[in-house]
C-alpha atoms as a PDB file:
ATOM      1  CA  UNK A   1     101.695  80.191 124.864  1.00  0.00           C
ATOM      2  CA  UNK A   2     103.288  79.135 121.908  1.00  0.00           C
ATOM      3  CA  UNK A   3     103.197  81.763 118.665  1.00  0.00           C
ATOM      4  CA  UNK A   4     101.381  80.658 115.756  1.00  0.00           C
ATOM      5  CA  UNK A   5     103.946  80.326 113.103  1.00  0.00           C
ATOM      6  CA  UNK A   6     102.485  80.593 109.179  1.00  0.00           C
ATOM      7  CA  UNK A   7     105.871  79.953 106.892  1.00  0.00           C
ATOM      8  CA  UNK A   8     105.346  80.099 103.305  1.00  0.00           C
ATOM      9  CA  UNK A   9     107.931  77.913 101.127  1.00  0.00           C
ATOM     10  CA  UNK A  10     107.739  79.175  97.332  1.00  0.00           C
ATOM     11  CA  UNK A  11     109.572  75.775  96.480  1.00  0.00           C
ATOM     12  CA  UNK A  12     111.401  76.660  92.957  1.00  0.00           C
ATOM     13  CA  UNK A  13     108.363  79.167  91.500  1.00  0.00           C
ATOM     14  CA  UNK A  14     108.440  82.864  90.960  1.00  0.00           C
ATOM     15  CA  UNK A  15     110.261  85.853  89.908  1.00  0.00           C
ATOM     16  CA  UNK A  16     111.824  89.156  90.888  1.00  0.00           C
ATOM     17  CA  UNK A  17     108.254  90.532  90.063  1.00  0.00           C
ATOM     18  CA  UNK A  18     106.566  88.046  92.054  1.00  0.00           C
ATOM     19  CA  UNK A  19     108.612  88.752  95.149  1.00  0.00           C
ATOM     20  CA  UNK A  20     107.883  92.780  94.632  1.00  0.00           C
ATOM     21  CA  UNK A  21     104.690  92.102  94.775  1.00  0.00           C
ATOM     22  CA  UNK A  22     103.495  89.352  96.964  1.00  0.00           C
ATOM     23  CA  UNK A  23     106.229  90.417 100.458  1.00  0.00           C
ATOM     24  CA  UNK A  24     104.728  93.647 100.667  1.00  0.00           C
ATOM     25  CA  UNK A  25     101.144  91.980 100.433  1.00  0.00           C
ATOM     26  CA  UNK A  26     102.227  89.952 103.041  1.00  0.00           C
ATOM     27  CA  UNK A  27     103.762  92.162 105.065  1.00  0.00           C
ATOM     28  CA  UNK A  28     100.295  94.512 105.079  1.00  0.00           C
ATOM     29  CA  UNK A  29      98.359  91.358 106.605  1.00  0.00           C
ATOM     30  CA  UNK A  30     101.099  90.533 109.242  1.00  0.00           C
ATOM     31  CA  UNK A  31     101.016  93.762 110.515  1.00  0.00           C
ATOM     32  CA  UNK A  32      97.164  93.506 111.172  1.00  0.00           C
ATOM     33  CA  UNK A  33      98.160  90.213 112.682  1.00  0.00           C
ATOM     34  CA  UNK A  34     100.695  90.442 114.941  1.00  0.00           C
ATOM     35  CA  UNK A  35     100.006  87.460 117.200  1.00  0.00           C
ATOM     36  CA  UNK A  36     100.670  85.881 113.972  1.00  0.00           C
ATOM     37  CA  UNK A  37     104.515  85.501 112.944  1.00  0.00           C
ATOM     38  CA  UNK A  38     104.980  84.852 109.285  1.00  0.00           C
ATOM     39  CA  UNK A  39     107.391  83.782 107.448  1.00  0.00           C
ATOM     40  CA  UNK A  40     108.078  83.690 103.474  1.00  0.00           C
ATOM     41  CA  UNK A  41     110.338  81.073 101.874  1.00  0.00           C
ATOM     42  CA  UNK A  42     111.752  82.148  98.110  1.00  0.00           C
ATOM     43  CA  UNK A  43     114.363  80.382  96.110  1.00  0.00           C
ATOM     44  CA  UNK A  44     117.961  81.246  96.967  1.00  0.00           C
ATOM     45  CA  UNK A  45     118.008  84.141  94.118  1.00  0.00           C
ATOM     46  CA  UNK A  46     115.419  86.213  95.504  1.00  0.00           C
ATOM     47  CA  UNK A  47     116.358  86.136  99.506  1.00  0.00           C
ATOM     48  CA  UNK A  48     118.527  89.383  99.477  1.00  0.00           C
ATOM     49  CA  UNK A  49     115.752  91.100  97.469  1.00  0.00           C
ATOM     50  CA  UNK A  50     113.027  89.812  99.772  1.00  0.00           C
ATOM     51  CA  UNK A  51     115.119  90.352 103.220  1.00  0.00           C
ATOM     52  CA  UNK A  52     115.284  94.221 101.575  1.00  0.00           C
ATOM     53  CA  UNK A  53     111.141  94.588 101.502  1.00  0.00           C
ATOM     54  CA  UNK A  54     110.678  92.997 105.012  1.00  0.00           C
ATOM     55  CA  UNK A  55     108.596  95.002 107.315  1.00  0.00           C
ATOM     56  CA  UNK A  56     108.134  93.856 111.705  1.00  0.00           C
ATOM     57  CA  UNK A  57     106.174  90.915 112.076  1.00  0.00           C
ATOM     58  CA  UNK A  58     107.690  89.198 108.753  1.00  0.00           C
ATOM     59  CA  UNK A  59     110.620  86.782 108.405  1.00  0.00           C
ATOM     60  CA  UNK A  60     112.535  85.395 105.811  1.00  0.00           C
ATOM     61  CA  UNK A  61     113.926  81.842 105.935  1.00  0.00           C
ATOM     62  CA  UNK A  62     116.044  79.545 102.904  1.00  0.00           C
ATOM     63  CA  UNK A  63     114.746  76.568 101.983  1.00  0.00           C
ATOM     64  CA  UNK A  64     117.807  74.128 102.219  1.00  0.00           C
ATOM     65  CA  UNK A  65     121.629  74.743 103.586  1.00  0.00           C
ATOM     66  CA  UNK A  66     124.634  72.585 103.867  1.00  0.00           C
ATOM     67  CA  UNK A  67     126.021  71.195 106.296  1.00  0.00           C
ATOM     68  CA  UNK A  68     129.382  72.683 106.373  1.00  0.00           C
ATOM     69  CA  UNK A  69     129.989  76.634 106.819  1.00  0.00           C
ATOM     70  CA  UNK A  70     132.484  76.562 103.847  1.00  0.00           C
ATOM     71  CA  UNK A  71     134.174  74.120 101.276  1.00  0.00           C
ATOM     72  CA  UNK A  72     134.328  72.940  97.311  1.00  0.00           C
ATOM     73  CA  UNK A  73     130.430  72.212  96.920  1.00  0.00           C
ATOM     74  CA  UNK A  74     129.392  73.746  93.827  1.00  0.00           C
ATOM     75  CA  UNK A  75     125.857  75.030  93.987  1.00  0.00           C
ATOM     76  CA  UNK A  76     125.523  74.869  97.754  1.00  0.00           C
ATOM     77  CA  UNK A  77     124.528  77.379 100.577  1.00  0.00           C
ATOM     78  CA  UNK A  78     126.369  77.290 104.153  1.00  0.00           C
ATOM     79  CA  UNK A  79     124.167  78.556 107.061  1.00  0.00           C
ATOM     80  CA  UNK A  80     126.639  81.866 108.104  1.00  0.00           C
ATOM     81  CA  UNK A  81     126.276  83.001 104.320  1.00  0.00           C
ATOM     82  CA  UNK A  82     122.275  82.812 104.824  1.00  0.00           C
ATOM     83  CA  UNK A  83     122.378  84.489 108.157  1.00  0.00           C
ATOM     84  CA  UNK A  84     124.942  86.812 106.571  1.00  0.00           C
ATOM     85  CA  UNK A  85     121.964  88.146 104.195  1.00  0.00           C
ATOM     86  CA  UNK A  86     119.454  88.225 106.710  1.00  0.00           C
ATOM     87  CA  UNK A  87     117.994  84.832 107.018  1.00  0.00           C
ATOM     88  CA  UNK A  88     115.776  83.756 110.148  1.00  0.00           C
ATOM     89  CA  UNK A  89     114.910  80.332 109.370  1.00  0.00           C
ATOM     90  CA  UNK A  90     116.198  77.557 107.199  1.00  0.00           C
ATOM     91  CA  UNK A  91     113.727  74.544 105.862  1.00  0.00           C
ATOM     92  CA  UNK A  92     115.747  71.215 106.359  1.00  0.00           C
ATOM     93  CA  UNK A  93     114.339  67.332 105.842  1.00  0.00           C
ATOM     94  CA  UNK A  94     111.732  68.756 103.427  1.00  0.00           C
ATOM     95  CA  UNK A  95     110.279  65.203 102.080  1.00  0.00           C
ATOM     96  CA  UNK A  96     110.905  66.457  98.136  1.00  0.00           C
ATOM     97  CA  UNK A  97     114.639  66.634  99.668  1.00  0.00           C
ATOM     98  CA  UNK A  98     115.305  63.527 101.354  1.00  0.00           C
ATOM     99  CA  UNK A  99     113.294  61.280  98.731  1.00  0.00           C
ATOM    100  CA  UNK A 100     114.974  63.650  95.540  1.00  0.00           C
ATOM    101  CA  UNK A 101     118.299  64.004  97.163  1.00  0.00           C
ATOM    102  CA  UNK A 102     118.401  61.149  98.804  1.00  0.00           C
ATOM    103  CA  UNK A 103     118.864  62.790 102.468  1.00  0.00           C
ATOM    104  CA  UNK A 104     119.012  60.602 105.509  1.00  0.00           C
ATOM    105  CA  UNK A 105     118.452  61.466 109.015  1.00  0.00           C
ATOM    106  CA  UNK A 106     121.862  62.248 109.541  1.00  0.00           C
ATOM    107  CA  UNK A 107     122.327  64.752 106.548  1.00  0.00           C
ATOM    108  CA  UNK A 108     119.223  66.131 108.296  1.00  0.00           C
ATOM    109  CA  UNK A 109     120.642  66.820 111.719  1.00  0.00           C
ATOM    110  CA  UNK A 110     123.930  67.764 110.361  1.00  0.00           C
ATOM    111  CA  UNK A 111     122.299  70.372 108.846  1.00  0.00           C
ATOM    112  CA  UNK A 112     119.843  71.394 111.732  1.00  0.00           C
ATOM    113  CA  UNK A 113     123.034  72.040 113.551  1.00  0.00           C
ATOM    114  CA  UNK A 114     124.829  74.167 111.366  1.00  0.00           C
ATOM    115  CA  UNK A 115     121.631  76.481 110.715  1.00  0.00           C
ATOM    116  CA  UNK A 116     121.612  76.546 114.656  1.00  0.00           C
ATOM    117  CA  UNK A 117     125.323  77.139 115.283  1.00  0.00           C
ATOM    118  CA  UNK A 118     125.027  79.942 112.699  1.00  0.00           C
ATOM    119  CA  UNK A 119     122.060  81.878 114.531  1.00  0.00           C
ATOM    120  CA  UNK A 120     119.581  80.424 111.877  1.00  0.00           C
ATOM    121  CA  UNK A 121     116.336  78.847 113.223  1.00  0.00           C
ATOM    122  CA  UNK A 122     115.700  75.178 111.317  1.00  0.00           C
ATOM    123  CA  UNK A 123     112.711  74.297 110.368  1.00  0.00           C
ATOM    124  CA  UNK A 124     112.700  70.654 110.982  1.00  0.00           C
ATOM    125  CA  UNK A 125     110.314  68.923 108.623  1.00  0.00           C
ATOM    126  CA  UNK A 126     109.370  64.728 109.147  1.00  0.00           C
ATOM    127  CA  UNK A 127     106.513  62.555 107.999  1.00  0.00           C
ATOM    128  CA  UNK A 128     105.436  59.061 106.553  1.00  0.00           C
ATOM    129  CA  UNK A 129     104.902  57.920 102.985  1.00  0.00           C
ATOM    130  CA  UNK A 130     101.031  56.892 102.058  1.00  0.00           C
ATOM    131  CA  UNK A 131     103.289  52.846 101.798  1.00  0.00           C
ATOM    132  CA  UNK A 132     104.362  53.864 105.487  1.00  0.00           C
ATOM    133  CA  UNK A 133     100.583  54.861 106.774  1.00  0.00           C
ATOM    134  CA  UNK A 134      98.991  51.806 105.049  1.00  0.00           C
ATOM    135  CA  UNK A 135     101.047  49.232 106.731  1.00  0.00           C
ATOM    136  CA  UNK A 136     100.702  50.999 109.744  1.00  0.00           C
ATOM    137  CA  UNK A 137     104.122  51.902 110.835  1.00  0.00           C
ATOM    138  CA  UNK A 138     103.727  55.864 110.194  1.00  0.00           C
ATOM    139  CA  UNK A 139     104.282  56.369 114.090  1.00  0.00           C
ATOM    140  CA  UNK A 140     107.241  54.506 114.161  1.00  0.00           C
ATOM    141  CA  UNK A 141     108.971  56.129 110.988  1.00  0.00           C
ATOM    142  CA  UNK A 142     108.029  59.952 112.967  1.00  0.00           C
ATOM    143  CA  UNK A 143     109.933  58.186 116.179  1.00  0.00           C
ATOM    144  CA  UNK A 144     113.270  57.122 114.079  1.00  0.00           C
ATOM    145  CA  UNK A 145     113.335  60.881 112.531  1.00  0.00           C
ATOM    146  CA  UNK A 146     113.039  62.208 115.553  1.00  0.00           C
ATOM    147  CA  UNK A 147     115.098  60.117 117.601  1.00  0.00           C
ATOM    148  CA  UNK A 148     117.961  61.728 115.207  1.00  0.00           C
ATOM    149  CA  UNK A 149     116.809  64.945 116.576  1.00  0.00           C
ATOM    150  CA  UNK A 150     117.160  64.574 120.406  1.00  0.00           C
ATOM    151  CA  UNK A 151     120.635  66.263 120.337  1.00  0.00           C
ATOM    152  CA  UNK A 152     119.204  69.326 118.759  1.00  0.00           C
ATOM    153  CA  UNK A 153     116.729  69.435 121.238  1.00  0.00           C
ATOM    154  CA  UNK A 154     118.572  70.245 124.022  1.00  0.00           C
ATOM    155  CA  UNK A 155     121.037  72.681 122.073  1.00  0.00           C
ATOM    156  CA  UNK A 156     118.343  74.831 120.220  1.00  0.00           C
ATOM    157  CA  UNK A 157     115.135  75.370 121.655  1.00  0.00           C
ATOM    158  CA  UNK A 158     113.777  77.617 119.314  1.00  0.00           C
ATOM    159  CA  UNK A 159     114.005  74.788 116.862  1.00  0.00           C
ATOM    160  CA  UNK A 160     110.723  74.296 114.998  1.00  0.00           C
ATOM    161  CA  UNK A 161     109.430  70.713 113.552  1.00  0.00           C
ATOM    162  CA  UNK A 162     107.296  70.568 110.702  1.00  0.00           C
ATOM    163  CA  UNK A 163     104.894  67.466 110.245  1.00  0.00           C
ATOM    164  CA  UNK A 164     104.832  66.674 106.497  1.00  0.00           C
ATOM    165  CA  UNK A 165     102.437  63.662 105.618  1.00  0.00           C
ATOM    166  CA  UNK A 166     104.592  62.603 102.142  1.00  0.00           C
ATOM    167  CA  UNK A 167     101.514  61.802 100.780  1.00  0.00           C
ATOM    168  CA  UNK A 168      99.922  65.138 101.426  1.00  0.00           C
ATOM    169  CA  UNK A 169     102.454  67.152  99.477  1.00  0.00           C
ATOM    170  CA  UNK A 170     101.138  68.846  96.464  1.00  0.00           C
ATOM    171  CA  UNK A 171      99.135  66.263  96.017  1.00  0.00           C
ATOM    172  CA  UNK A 172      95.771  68.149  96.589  1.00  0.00           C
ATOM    173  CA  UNK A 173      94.738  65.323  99.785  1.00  0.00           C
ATOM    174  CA  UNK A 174      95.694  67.093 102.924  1.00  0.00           C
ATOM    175  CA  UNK A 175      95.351  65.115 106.396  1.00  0.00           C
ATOM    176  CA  UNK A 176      91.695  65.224 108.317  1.00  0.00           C
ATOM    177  CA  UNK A 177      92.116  67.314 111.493  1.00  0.00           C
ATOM    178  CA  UNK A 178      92.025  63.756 113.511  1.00  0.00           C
ATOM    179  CA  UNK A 179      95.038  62.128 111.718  1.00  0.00           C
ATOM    180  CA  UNK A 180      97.159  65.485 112.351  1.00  0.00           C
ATOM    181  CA  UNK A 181      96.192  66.227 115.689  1.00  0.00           C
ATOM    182  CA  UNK A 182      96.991  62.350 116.710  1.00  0.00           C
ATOM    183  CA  UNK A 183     100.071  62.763 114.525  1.00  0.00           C
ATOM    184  CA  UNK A 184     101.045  65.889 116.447  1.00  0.00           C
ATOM    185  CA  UNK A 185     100.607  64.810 119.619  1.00  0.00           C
ATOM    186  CA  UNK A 186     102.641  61.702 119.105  1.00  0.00           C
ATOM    187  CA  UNK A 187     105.259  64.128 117.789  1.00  0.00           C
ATOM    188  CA  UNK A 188     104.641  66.331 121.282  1.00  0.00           C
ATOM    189  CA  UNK A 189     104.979  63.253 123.266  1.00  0.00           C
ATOM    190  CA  UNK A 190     108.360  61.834 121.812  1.00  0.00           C
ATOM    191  CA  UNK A 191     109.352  65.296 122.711  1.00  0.00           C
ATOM    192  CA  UNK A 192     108.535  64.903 126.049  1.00  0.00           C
ATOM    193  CA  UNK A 193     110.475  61.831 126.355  1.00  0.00           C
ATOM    194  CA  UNK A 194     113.467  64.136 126.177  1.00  0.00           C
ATOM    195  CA  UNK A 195     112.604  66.923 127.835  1.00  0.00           C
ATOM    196  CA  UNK A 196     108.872  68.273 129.325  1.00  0.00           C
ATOM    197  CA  UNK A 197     109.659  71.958 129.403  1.00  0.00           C
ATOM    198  CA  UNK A 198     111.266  71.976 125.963  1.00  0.00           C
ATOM    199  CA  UNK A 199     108.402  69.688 124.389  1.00  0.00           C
ATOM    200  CA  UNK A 200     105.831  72.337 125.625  1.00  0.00           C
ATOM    201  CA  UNK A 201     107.401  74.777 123.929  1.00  0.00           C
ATOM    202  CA  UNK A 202     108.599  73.658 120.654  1.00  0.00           C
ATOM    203  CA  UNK A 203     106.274  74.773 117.945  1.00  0.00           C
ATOM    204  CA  UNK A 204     104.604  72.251 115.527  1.00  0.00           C
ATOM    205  CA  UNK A 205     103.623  72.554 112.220  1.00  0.00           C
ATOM    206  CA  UNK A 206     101.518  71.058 110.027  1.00  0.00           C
ATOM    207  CA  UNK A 207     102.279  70.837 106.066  1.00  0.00           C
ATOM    208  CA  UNK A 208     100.529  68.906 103.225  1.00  0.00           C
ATOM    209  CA  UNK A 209      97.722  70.992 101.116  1.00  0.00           C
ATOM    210  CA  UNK A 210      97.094  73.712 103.359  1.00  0.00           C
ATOM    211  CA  UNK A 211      95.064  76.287 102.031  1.00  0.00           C
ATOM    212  CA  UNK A 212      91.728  78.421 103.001  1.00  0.00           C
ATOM    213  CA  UNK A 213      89.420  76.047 102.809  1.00  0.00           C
ATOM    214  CA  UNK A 214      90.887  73.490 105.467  1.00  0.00           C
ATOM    215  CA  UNK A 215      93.252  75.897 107.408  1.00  0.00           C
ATOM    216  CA  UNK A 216      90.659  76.214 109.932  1.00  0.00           C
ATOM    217  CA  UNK A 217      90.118  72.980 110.822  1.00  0.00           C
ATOM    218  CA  UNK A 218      93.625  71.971 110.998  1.00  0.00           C
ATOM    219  CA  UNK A 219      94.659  74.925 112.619  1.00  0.00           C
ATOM    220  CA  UNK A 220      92.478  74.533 115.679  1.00  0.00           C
ATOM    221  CA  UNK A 221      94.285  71.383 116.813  1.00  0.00           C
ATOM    222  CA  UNK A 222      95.272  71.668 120.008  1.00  0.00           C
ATOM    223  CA  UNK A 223      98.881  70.692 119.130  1.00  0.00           C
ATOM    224  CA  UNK A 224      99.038  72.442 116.097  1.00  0.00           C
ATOM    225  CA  UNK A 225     101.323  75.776 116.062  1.00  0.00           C
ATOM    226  CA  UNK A 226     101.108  77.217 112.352  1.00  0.00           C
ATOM    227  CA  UNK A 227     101.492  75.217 109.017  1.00  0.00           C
ATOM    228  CA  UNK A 228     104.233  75.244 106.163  1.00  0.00           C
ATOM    229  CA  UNK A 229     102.471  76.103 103.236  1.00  0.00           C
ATOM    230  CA  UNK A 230     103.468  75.044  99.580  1.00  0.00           C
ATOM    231  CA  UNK A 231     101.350  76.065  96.453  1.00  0.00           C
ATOM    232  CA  UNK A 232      99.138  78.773  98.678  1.00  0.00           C
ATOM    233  CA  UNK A 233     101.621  80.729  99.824  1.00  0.00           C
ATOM    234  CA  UNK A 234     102.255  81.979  96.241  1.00  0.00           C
ATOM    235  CA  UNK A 235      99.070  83.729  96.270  1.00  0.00           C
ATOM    236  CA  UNK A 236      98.870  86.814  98.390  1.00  0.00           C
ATOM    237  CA  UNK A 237      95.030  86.361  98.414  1.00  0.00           C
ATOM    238  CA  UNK A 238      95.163  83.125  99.866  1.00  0.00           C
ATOM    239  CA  UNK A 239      98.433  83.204 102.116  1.00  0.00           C
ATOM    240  CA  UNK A 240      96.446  86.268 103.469  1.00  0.00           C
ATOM    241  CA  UNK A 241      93.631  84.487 104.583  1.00  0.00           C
ATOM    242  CA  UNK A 242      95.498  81.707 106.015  1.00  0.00           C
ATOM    243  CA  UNK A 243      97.718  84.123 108.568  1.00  0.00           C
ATOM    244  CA  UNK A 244      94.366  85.487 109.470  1.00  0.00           C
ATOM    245  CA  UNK A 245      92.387  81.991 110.098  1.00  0.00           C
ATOM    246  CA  UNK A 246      95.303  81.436 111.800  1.00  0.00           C
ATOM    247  CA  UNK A 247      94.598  84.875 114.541  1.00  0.00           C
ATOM    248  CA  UNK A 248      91.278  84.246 115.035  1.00  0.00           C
ATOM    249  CA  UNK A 249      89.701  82.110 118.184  1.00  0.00           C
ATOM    250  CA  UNK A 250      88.988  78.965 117.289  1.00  0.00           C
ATOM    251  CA  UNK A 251      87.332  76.721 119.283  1.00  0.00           C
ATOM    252  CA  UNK A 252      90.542  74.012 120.169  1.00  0.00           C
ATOM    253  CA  UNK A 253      89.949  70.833 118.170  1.00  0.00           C
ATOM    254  CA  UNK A 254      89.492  67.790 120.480  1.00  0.00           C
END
């Protein structure tokens, strides 16, 4: 059975004071969750400091990483200096980075592979525009994105994909349950294309709005492994009750 996986990504918001408070907070809820794994997302700054409150049952992950372990680019990250401070996961493809940074598919999978080679799980994220959905080619844009990915596939099957609607992103409008579940198992089945064994185990998220009040419903979905959660994940209160929606039986969504 595949782990329900709630990751938190703090985008660029909060502070040294923020992070003091709101790991341990979620680090108390993990631990009375531990079929839940959880993992928090901070800006850059803060990942040393957050690696250094961690408790079992809580991860920490960067949000971006280059593509090359070392090298004259100003400002960037490589993947061994992330793992090197205690990184387990690395966000790549994020929408906000491929529409403000202009990231293609390629720059995507470049950098899946160097978070992999480096012994740091990527988070894999792809979805469709609201232009995409309306002229009815969303399925085919999720195919191309993850056509890039079929290499990865086979070298890092802990890899985990993230299914970002663009037009769900801090927008307030998340998906309804039927439009991610249909959007996941599309996602599933392109997997499956490659490789049955590996699609059945690679963990999907869902990301776009998550918070209390619809994280039931979309995490009942049968194909639906955790979410990657933006603005809620900077409230302990809320994150909270999201890892714990996320534990509890639900009824799978059909």
């Amino acid at each position: 059975m595949r782990r329900k996986l709630i990751a938190g990504n703090w985008k660029m918001h909060g502070s040294g004071a923020l992070v003091d408070d709101l790991v341990p907070a979620c680090c108390t809820v993990a631990a009375a969750h531990p079929s839940v794994e959880v993992a928090l997302f901070p800006p850059a700054v803060y990942l040393t400091q957050a690696v250094a409150l961690l408790s079992a049952g809580v991860r920490v992950g960067a949000q971006d990483v280059h593509s090359s372990d070392e090298g004259a680019f100003t400002g960037d990250v490589a993947a061994p200096m992330l793992a090197d401070v205690g990184c387990a996961y690395v966000i790549v493809g994020h929408s906000e980075r491929r529409a403000l940074h202009h990231e293609t598919d390629a720059d995507v999978v470049a950098k899946a592979q160097a978070a992999s080679a480096a012994g740091v799980v990527p988070i894999v994220c792809v979805g469709e525009s609201l232009a995409d959905r309306e002229a009815v080619r969303a399925e085919r844009v999720i195919q191309q994105q993850l056509a890039a990915l079929a290499p990865m596939l086979r070298q890092d099957p802990d890899l985990v994909i993230a299914y970002e609607p663009v037009w769900a992103i801090g927008t307030g409008r998340s998906a309804e349950p039927g439009q991610v579940q249909d959007m996941h198992r599309l996602i599933r089945a392109s997997l499956a294309e490659e490789n049955a064994d590996i699609a059945a185990a690679t963990r999907i998220l869902y990301g776009g709005s998550v918070k209390p009040s619809n994280g039931a419903a979309l995490l009942q979905c049968d194909d639906v492994d955790g979410a990657l959660i933006g603005g809620a994940s900077l409230s302990a209160e809320a994150f909270g009750k999201l890892i714990a929606i996320a534990d509890a039986p639900w009824k799978p969504f059909s």
